[in-house]
Protein backbone atom coordinates (compact mmCIF):
# COMPACT_ATOMS: atom_id res chain seq x y z
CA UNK A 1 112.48 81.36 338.93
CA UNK A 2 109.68 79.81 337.53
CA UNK A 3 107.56 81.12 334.89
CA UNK A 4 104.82 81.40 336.79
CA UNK A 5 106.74 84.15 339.00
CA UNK A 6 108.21 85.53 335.58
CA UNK A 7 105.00 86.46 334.18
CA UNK A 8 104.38 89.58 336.00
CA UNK A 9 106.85 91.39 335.49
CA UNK A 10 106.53 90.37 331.72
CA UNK A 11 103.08 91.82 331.94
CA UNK A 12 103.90 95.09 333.92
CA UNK A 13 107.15 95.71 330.41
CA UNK A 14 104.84 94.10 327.85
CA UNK A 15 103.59 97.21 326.52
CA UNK A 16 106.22 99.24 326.24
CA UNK A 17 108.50 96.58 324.64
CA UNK A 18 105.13 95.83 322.49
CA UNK A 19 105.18 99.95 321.63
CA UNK A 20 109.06 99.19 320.86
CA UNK A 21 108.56 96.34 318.58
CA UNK A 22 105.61 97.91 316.89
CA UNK A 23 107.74 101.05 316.29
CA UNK A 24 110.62 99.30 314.50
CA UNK A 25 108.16 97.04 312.44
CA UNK A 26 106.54 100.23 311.22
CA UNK A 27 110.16 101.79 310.05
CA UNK A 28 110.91 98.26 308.86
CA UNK A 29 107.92 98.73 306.29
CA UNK A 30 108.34 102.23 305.45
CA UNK A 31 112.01 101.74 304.74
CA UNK A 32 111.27 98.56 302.58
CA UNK A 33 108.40 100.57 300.41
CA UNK A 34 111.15 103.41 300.26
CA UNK A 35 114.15 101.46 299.11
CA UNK A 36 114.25 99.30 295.88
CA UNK A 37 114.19 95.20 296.32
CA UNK A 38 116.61 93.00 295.19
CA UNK A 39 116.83 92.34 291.36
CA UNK A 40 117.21 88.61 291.25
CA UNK A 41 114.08 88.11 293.50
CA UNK A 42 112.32 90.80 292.30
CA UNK A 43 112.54 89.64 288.77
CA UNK A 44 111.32 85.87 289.68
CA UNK A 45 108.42 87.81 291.34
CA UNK A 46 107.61 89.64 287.96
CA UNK A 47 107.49 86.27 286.25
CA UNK A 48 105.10 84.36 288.73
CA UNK A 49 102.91 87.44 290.19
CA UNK A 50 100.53 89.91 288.28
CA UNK A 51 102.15 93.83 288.11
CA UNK A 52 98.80 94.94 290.32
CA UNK A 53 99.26 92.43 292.86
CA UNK A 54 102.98 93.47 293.56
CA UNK A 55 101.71 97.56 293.57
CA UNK A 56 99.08 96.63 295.70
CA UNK A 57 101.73 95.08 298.10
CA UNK A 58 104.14 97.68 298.05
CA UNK A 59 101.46 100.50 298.58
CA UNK A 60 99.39 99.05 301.55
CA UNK A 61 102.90 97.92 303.31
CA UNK A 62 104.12 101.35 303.72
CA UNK A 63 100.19 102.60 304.93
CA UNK A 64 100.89 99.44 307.28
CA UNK A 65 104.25 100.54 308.61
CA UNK A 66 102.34 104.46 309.18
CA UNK A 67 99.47 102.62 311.15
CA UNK A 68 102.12 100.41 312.94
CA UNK A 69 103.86 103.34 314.19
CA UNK A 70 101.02 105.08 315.28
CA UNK A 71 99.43 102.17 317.50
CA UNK A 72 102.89 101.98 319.37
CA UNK A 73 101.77 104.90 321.16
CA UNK A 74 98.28 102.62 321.72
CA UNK A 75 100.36 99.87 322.93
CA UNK A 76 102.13 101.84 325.30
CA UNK A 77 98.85 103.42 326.71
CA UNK A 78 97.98 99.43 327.44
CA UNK A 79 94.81 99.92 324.73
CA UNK A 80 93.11 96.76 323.99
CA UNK A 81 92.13 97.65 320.68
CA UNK A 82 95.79 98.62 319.83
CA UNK A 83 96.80 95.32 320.66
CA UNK A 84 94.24 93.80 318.03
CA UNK A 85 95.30 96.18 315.57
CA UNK A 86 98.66 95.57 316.13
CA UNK A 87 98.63 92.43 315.35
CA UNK A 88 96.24 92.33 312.56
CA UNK A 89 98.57 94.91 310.90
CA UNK A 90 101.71 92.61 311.77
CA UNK A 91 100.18 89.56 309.97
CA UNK A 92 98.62 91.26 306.91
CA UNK A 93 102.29 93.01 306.42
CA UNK A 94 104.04 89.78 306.86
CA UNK A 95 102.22 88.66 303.57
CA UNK A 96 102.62 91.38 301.89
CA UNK A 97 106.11 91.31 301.92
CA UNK A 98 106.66 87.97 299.57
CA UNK A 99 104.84 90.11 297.44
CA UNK A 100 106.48 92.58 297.41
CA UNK A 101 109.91 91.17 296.03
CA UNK A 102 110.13 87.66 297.76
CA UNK A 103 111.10 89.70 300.64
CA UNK A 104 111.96 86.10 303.13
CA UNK A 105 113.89 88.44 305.83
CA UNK A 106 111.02 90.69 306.36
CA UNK A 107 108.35 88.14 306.61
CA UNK A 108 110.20 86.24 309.41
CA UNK A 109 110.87 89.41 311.21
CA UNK A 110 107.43 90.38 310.83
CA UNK A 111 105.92 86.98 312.16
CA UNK A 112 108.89 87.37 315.03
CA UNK A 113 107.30 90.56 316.13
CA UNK A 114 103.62 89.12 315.86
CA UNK A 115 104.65 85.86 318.18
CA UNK A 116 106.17 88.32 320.34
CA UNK A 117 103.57 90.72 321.32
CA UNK A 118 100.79 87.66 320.72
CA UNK A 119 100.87 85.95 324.61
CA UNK A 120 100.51 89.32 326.49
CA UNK A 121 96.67 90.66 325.82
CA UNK A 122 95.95 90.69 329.48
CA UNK A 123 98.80 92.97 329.46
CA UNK A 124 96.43 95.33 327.50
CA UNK A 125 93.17 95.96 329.72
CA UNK A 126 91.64 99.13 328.38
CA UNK A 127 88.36 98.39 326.31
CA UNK A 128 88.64 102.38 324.50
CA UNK A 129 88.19 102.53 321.10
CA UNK A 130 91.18 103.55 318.70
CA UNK A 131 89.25 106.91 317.74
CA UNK A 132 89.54 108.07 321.47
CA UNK A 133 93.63 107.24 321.58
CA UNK A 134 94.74 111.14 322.26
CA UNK A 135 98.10 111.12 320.05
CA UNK A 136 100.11 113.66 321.13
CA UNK A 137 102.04 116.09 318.80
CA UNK A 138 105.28 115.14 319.92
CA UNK A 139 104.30 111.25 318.79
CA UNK A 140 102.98 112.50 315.31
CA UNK A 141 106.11 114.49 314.91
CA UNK A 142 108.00 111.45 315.65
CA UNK A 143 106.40 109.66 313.24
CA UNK A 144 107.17 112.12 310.87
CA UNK A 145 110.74 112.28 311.18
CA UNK A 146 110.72 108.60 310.90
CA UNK A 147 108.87 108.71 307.59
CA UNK A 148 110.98 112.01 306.11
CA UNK A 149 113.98 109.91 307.22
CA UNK A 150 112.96 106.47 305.03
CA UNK A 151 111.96 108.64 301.99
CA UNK A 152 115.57 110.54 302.21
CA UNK A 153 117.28 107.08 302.83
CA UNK A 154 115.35 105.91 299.46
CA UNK A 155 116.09 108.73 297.47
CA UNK A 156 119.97 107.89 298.31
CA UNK A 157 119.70 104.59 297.84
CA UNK A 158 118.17 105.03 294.34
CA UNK A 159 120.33 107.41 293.22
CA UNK A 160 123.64 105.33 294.25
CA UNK A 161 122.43 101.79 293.07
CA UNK A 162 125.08 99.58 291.93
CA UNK A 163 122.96 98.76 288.67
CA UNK A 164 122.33 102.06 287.58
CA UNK A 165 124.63 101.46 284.68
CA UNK A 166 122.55 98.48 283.53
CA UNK A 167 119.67 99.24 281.17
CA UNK A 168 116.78 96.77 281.93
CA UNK A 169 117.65 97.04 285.83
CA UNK A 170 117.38 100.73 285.31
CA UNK A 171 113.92 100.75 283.65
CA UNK A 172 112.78 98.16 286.13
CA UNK A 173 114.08 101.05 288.86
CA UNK A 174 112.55 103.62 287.40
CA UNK A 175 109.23 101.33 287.74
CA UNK A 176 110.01 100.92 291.27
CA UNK A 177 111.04 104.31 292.59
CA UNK A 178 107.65 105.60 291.27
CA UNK A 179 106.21 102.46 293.09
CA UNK A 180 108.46 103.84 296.13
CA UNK A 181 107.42 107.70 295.78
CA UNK A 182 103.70 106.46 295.34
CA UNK A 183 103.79 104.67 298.78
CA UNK A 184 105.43 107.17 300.54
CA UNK A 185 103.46 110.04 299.32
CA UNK A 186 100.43 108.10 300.43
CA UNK A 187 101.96 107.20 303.39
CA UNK A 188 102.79 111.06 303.97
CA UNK A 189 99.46 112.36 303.11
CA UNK A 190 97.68 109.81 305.63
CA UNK A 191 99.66 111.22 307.91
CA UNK A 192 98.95 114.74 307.59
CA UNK A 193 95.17 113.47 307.60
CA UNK A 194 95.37 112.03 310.74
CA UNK A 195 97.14 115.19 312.08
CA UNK A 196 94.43 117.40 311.01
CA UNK A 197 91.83 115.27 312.19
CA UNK A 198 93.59 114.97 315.35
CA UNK A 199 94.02 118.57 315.58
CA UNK A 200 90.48 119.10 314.99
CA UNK A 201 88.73 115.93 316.98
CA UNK A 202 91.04 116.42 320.36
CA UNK A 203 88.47 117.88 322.89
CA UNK A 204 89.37 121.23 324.25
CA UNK A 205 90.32 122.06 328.16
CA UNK A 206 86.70 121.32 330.06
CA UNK A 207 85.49 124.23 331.33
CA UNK A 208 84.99 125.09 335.41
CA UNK A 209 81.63 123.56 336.26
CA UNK A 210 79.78 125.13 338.69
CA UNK A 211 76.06 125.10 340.12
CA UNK A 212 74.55 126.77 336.82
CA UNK A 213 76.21 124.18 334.64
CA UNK A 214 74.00 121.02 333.73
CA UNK A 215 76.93 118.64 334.16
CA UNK A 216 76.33 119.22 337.85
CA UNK A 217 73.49 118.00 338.65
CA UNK A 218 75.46 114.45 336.55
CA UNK A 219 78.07 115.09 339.24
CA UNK A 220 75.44 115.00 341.85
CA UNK A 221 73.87 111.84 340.36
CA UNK A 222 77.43 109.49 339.72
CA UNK A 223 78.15 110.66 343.47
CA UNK A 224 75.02 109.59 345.06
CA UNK A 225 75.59 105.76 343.51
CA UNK A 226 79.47 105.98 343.17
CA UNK A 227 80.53 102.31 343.80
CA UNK A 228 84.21 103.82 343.79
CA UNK A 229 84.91 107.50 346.13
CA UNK A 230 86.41 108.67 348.57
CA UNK A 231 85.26 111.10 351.11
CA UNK A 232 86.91 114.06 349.48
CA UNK A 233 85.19 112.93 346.53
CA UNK A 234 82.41 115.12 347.34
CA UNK A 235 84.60 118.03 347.00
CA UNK A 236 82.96 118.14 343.30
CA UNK A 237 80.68 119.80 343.81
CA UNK A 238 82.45 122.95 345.28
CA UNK A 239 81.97 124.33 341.93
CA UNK A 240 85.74 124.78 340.89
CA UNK A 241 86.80 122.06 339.46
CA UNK A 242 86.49 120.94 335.60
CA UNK A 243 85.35 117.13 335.10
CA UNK A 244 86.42 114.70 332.83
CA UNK A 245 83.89 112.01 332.52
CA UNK A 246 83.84 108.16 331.26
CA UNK A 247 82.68 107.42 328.28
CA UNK A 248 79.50 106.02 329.90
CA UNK A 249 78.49 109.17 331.60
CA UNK A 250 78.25 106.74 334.87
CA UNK A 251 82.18 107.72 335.86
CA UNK A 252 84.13 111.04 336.22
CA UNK A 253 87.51 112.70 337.27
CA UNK A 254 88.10 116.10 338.67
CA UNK A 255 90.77 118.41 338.19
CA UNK A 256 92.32 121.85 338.02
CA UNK A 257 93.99 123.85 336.10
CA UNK A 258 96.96 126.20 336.76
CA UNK A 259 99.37 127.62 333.68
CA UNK A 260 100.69 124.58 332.32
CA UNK A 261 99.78 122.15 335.00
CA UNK A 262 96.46 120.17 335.05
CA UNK A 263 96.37 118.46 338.96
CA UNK A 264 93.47 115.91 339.37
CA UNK A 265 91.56 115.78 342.69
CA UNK A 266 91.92 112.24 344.17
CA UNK A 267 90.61 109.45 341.69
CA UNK A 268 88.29 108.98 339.67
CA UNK A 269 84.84 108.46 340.86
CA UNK A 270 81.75 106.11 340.24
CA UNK A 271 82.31 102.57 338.56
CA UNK A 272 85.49 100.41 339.76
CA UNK A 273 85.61 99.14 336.14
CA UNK A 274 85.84 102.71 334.85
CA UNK A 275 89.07 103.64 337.11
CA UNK A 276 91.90 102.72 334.70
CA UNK A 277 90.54 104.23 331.50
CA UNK A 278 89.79 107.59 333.27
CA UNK A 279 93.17 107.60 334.84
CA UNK A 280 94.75 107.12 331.16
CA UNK A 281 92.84 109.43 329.46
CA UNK A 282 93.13 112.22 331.81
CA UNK A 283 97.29 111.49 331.29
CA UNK A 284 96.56 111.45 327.09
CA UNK A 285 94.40 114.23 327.25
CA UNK A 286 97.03 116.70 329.32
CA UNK A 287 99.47 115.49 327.22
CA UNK A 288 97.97 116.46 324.10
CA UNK A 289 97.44 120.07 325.53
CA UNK A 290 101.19 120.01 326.05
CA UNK A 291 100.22 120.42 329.73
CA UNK A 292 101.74 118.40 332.77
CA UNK A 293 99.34 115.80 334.10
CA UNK A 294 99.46 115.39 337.92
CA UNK A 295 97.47 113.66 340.86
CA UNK A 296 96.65 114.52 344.47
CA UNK A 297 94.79 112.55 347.25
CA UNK A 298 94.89 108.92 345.84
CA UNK A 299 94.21 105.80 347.30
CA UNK A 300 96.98 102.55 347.99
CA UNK A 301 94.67 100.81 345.05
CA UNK A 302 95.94 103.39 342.42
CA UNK A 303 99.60 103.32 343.23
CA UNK A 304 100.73 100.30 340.93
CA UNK A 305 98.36 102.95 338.21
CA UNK A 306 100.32 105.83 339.35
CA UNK A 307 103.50 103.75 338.22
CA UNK A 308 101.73 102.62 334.60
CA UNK A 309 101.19 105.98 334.15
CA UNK A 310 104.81 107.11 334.15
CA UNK A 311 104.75 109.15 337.78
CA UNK A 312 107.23 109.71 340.84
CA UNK A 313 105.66 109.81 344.28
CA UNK A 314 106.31 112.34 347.25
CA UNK A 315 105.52 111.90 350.76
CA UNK A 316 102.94 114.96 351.45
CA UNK A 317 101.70 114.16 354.53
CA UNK A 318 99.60 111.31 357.12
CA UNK A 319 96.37 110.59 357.66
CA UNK A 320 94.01 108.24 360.05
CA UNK A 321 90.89 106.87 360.33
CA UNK A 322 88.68 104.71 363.00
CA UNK A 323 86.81 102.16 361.94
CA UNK A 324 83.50 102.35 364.14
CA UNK A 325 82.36 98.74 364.85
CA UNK A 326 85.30 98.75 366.97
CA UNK A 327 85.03 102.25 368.27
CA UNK A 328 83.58 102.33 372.33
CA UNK A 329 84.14 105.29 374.89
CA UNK A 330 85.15 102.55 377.21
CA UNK A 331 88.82 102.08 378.43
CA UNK A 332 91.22 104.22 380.64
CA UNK A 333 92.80 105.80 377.76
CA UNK A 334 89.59 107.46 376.75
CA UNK A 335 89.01 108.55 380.35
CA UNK A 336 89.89 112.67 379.77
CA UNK A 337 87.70 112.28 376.75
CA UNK A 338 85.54 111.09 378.22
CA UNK A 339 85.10 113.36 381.07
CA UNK A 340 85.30 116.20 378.60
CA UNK A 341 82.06 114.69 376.79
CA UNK A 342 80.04 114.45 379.97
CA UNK A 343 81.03 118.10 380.90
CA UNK A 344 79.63 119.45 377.60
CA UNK A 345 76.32 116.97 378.10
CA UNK A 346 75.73 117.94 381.12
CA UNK A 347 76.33 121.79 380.54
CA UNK A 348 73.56 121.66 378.46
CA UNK A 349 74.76 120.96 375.02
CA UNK A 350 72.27 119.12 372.57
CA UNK A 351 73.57 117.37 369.43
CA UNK A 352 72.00 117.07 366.22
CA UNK A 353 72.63 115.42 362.50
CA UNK A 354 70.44 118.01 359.44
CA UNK A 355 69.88 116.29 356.28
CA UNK A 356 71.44 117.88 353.41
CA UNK A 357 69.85 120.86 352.09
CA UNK A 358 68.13 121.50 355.73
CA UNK A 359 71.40 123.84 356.60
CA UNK A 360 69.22 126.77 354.82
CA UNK A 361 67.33 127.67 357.23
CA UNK A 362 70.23 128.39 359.95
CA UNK A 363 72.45 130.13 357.15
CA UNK A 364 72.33 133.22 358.81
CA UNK A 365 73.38 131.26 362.36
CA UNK A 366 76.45 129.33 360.56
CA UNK A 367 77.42 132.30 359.04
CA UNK A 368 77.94 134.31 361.98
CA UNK A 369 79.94 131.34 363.79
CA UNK A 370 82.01 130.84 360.38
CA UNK A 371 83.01 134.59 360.29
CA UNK A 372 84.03 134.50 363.89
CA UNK A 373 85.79 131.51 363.57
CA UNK A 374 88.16 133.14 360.86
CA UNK A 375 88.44 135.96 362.41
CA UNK A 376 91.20 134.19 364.08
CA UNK A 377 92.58 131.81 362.02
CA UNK A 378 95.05 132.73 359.65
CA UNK A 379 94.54 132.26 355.86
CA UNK A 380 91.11 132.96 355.09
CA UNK A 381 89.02 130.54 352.77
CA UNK A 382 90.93 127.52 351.39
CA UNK A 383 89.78 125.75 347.67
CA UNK A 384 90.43 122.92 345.24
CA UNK A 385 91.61 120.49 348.17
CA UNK A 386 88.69 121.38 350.89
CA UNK A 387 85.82 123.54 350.65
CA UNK A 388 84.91 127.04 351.82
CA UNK A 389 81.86 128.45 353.49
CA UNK A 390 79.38 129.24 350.91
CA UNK A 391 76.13 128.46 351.73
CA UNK A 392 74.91 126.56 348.27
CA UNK A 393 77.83 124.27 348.77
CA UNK A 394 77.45 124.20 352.61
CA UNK A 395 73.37 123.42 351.71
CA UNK A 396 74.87 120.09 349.79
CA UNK A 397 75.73 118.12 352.90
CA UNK A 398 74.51 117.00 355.90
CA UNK A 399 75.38 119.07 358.81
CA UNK A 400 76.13 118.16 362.44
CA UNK A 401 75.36 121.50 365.41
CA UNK A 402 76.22 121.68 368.56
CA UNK A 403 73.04 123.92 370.52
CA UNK A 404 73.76 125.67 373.78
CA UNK A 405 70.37 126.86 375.20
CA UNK A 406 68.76 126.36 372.04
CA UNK A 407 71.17 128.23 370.21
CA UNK A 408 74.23 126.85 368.04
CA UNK A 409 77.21 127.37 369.10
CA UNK A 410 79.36 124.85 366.76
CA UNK A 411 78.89 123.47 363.23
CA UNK A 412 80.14 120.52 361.09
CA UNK A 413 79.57 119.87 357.45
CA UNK A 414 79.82 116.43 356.66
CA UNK A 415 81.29 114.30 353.69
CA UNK A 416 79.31 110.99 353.24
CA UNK A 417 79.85 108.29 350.90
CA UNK A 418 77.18 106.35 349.32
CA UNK A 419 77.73 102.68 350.27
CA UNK A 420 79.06 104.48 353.64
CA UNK A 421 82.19 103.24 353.49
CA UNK A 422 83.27 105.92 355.85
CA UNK A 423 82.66 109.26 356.28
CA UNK A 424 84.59 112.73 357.32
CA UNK A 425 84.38 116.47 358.11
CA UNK A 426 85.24 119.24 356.23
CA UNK A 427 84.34 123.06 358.11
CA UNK A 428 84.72 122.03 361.61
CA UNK A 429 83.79 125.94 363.27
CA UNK A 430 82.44 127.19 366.41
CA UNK A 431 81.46 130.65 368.40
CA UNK A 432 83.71 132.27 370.39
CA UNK A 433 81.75 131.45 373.35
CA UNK A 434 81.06 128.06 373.11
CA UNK A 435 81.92 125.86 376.10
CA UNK A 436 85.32 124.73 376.17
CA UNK A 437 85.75 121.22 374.62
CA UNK A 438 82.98 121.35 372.66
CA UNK A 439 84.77 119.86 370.11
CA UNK A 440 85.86 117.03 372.02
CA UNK A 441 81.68 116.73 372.33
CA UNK A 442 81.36 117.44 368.62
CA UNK A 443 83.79 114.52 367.20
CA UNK A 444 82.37 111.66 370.13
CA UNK A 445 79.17 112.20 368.99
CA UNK A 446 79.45 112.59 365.19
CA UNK A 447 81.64 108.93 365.95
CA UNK A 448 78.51 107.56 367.61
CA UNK A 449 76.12 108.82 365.29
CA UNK A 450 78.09 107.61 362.05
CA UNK A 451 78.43 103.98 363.89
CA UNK A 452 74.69 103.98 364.21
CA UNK A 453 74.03 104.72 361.07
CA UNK A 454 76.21 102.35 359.85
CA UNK A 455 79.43 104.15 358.42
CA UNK A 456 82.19 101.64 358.19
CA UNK A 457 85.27 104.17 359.40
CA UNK A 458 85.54 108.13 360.17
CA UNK A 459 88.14 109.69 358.23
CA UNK A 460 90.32 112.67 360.12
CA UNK A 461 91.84 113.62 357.07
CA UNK A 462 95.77 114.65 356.55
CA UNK A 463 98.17 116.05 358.45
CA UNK A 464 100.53 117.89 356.19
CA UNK A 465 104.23 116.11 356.32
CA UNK A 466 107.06 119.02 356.99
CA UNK A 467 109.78 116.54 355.27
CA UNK A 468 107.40 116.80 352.07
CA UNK A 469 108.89 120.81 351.55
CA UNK A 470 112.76 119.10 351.24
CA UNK A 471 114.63 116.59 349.94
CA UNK A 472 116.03 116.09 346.42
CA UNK A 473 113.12 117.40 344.75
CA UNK A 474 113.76 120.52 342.50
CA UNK A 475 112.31 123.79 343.94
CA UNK A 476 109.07 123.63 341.30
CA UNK A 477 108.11 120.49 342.74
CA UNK A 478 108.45 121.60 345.68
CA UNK A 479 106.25 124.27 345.52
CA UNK A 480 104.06 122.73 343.69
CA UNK A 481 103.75 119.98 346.51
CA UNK A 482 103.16 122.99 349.03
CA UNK A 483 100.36 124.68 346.44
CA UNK A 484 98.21 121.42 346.49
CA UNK A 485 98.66 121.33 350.23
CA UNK A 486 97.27 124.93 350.85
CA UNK A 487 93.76 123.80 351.50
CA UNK A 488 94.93 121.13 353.45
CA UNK A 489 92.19 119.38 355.83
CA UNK A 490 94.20 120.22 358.93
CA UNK A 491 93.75 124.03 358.93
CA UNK A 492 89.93 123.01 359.19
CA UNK A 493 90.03 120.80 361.87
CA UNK A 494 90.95 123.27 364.88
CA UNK A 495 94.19 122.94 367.45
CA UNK A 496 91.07 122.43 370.54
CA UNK A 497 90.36 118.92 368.56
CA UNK A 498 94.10 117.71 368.17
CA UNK A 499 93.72 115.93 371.94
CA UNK A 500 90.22 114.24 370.63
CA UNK A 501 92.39 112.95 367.14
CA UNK A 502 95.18 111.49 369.66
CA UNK A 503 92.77 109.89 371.88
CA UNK A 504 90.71 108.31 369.57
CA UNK A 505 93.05 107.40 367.04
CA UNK A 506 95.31 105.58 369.85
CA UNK A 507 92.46 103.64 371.19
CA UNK A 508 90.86 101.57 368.10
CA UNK A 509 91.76 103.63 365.09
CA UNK A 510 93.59 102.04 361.91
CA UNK A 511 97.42 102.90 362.03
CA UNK A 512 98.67 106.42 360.42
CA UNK A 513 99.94 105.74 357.70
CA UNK A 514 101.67 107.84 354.44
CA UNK A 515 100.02 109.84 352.31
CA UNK A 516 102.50 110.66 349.10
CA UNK A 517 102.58 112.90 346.16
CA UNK A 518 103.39 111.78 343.47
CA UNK A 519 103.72 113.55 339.81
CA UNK A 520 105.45 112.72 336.12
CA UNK A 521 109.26 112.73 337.12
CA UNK A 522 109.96 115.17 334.62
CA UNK A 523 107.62 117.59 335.22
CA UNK A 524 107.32 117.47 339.04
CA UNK A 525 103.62 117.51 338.72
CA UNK A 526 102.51 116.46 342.30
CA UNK A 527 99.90 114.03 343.24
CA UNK A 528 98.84 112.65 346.77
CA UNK A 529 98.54 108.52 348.06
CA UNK A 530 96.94 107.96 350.64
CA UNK A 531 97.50 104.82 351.58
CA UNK A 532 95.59 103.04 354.17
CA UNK A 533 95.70 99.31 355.52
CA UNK A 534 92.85 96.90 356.67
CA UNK A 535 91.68 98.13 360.70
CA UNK A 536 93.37 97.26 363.01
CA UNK A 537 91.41 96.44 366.45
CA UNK A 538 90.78 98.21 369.63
C-alpha cells in the first residue's frame, strides 16, 4: 500500500499513540529528576556548566515531564493546542537533559518522540484552548500514581547506590537528592494546584432551561440561523432539556440527565465548524462529573465522531424521508391515495398552514382534539425525544388544521428548519369525528405545501426497531436503548397514517434506512444514527 492510502489510518491512531508517547516522555522526565545521574558525566558537567544552570535543568525537566503527562489526555481529545504544547515541551526537555548530567540517551529519546508526533497536526483539529481541556479525576489520579511511583523509585535508588561508600560521590549525592526532592516536590505541588483549580474551574451540571430562563430565547436565536440541525432539533425548546453551548454562543448541544447518565439529544446545533468541539466537550465534561456520556438521534455525518469519541452503536430503529422536487400525486401506485385525498376535498375539508405563535388563538380548539385523541392512545404525554401538548411549546411552531365546516377537526405541529432543508411533524391528532382518512388528506397536503414553499425533503421520523431490545447487549443497555425510545415519533404519528407512509415512501421517497444507538462500550450509554443517503428518484 502506498503511503498515500497509509495516511489515514495514521491520522484516525495518531492521537492516541501521540497521548502514549507523551505519557512515557513525561515518566521519562520525572524518573530522570527523581533518580541520581551518572558520576562520570555528571562530574564533566560540573566542570564545564555553572551549578544554577544544571538546577535550573533538573527543576523545570521534572515540571516538563508533569505538563507532558497532563497534555496526553489533550492529545487524546485531538486538541490542537495540546499538540503545540506537546511539542514545545518535548523540545525544551530534550535540551534540558545535556544539562542535566550529559544525559545523550534521553535527549535522543526525547527528539524521537518530538519527530514522531511532529507530521500528524491535521490529526489534531480542535482550535479549544488548554484552559477549557476538562481533565478528569481518574487522569489526575493517574498522574499521581505515576509521580508517587518515580519519587519512591528515587528514594530506592538513592539509598542503594553503589557509591555510597565513596566520600566525594556521596556529598555530590547528597547535592543531588536535594536537587531530586526539590523537583519532585515542585512537581507534586503543581500538581495538587492544578487539581484544585480543576476542582474549582470545572463548570457544574447546566441546569433545565425552560421558557423563564434567558438562555432560551439564545436557543430560539442559534435555531432560527442554525446552518447545522436537524428537524428534531427544534425539540429545544420543549423546555426540558439542559444546553451546553460553544464557546461562541453561536452553537449548542442538548441533553438530559438521568442518575448517572447524561444522553444528548441528536447533535449539536448551529455552526458546521462548531460540531466537533461540542461533541468533545460534552464527552470531557460528563466525564469529569463521573457521569456516562451518551448520544441519541445522530446523523451518518457524526458516525466516524461517534467512533473518535470512544462509542459502540445499536440499531434502534428506521426512518424515511421524501424529498419533494420529486414528489407528484401522479402514478398508479398513488391511486388509493389519491382517491382518499379527493374524498376528504370534496367532503368539505379546507387545509391551512398558521405561522408560529398564531396557534393561540385556537388553543382551546386543539386542546379539546388533543385530549380526545389520548383518550385512546395508550401512554399519555411522551418527553425528551418528542414533544407534548402544551400550548407555549405548541405556540412555537407553525401549525397545519384540517377544518370541517369551518371547524377543526385535525391538527399538526410542525418542525421547520431554517435553510429548509426538510421539514417534519411532531403531534399529528384529530377529533373523534373527523372524516375517515383525513390523515391521508393531512400528510398530501402538508407534502404539497412544504414543496411549495421550498422544503428540500419531509421527514416521517423513526420507526422503533424490535431487534434493538436483544442481542448481546447487557440488560442496562438494553433498557436504556428502550428509555430513549419511549417518546419515540411513531406513537405520534397515528396507525390511520401508516397506509399514507407506505404509499408515499414507495413512490419517490429516499430508501429506509438504519437508525442506530450507539453509547461508550463500557457504559452502555445509548445514542441514535440516523443515517440517511442522497434521494433517490421517483
Amino acid at each position: 500500500m502506498s503511503a498515500r492510502e497509509l495516511r489515514p489510518a495514521a491520522l484516525a491512531v495518531a492521537p492516541s499513540l501521540a497521548g502514549i508517547v507523551a505519557g512515557v516522555a513525561g515518566i521519562l522526565l520525572l524518573a530522570s529528576g527523581a533518580t541520581p545521574s551518572e558520576p562520570t558525566r555528571f562530574a564533566i558537567l560540573m566542570a564545564v556548566a555553572p551549578s544554577i544552570l544544571i538546577e535550573l535543568s533538573h527543576f523545570l525537566s521534572s515540571i516538563l515531564g508533569l505538563v507532558l503527562l497532563l497534555l496526553a489526555f489533550g492529545l487524546r481529545s485531538r486538541l490542537d493546542a495540546a499538540w503545540w504544547a506537546a511539542l514545545i515541551c518535548l523540545a525544551a526537555a530534550s535540551v534540558l537533559a545535556v544539562f542535566k548530567g550529559l544525559n545523550w540517551e534521553e535527549t535522543a529519546m526525547l527528539s524521537a518522540a518530538f519527530f514522531l508526533i511532529l507530521p500528524f497536526h491535521e490529526a489534531f483539529p480542535r482550535k479549544a484552548a488548554l484552559s477549557r481541556m476538562e481533565i478528569t479525576p481518574g487522569w489526575l489520579l493517574s498522574a499521581a500514581a505515576a509521580l508517587v511511583g518515580v519519587a519512591l523509585s528515587g528514594w530506592w535508588t538513592f539509598t542503594h547506590t553503589e557509591y555510597a561508600d565513596q566520600s566525594w560521590i556521596k556529598m555530590m549525592g547528597d547535592k543531588e537528592a536535594a536537587r531530586a526532592i526539590r523537583s519532585s516536590a515542585a512537581a507534586g505541588i503543581l500538581l495538587i494546584g492544578i487539581g484544585v483549580w480543576r476542582l474549582i474551574a470545572t463548570p457544574a451540571t447546566p441546569s433545565v432551561v425552560d421558557d423563564t430562563d434567558p438562555d432560551f430565547d439564545r436557543v430560539r436565536a442559534i435555531l432560527a440561523k442554525a446552518e447545522a440541525a436537524e428537524t428534531s432539533s427544534n425539540l429545544a425548546l420543549l423546555g426540558d432539556k439542559r444546553f451546553l453551548f460553544s464557546a461562541s454562543g453561536e452553537s449548542f448541544l442538548m441533553f438530559g440527565v438521568r442518575k448517572r447518565s447524561w444522553i444528548a439529544m441528536g447533535p449539536p446545533v448551529g455552526r458546521r465548524d462548531e460540531r466537533v468541539e461540542l461533541f468533545w466537550r460534552f464527552r470531557e465534561l460528563a466525564d469529569a462529573h463521573a457521569a456516562r456520556a451518551g448520544f441519541y438521534a445522530l446523523g451518518p455525518d457524526d458516525l466516524p465522531d461517534s467512533v473518535d469519541l470512544g462509542l459502540a452503536i445499536q440499531k434502534t430503529g428506521e426512518s424515511a424521508a421524501v424529498p419533494l422536487a420529486a414528489f407528484s400525486m401522479a402514478g398508479r401506485r398513488r391511486e388509493v391515495l389519491r382517491r382518499n385525498w379527493r374524498r376528504a376535498d370534496e367532503g368539505g375539508a379546507a387545509f391551512e398552514v398558521l405561522p408560529a405563535g398564531a396557534a393561540m388563538a385556537i388553543m382551546d380548539e386543539l386542546e379539546v382534539i388533543s385530549d380526545a385523541w389520548l383518550a385512546h392512545h395508550s401512554g399519555g404525554e411522551k418527553a425528551f425525544s418528542m414533544g407534548g401538548f402544551e400550548p407555549r411549546y405548541v405556540a412555537e411552531f407553525p401549525i397545519a388544521v384540517v377544518r370541517v365546516a369551518g371547524r377543526i377537526v385535525a391538527f399538526a405541529t410542525l418542525w421547520p428548519t431554517a435553510h429548509k432543508a426538510a421539514f417534519s411533524m411532531d403531534l399529528m391528532r384529530y377529533a373523534d369525528d373527523a372524516p375517515k382518512n383525513v390523515m391521508d388528506y393531512l400528510f398530501v397536503e402538508l407534502l404539497q405545501w412544504g414543496r411549495d414553499e421550498g422544503y428540500g425533503a419531509f421527514e416521517f421520523g423513526m420507526a422503533p426497531w424490535p431487534a434493538s431490545m436483544t442481542g448481546p447487549w447487557p440488560r442496562s443497555c438494553r433498557a436504556s436503548a428502550a428509555c430513549s425510545m419511549s417518546g419515540a415519533r411513531t406513537s405520534t404519528i397515528s396507525r390511520a397514517s401508516a397506509a399514507t407512509r407506505t404509499s408515499t415512501i414507495r413512490s419517490g421517497s429516499r430508501a429506509t434506512l438504519p437508525r442506530l444507538t450507539s453509547g461508550r462500550s463500557r457504559f452502555c450509554s445509548p445514542i441514535s444514527v440516523c443515517c440517511r443517503p442522497a434521494a433517490s428518484r421517483a
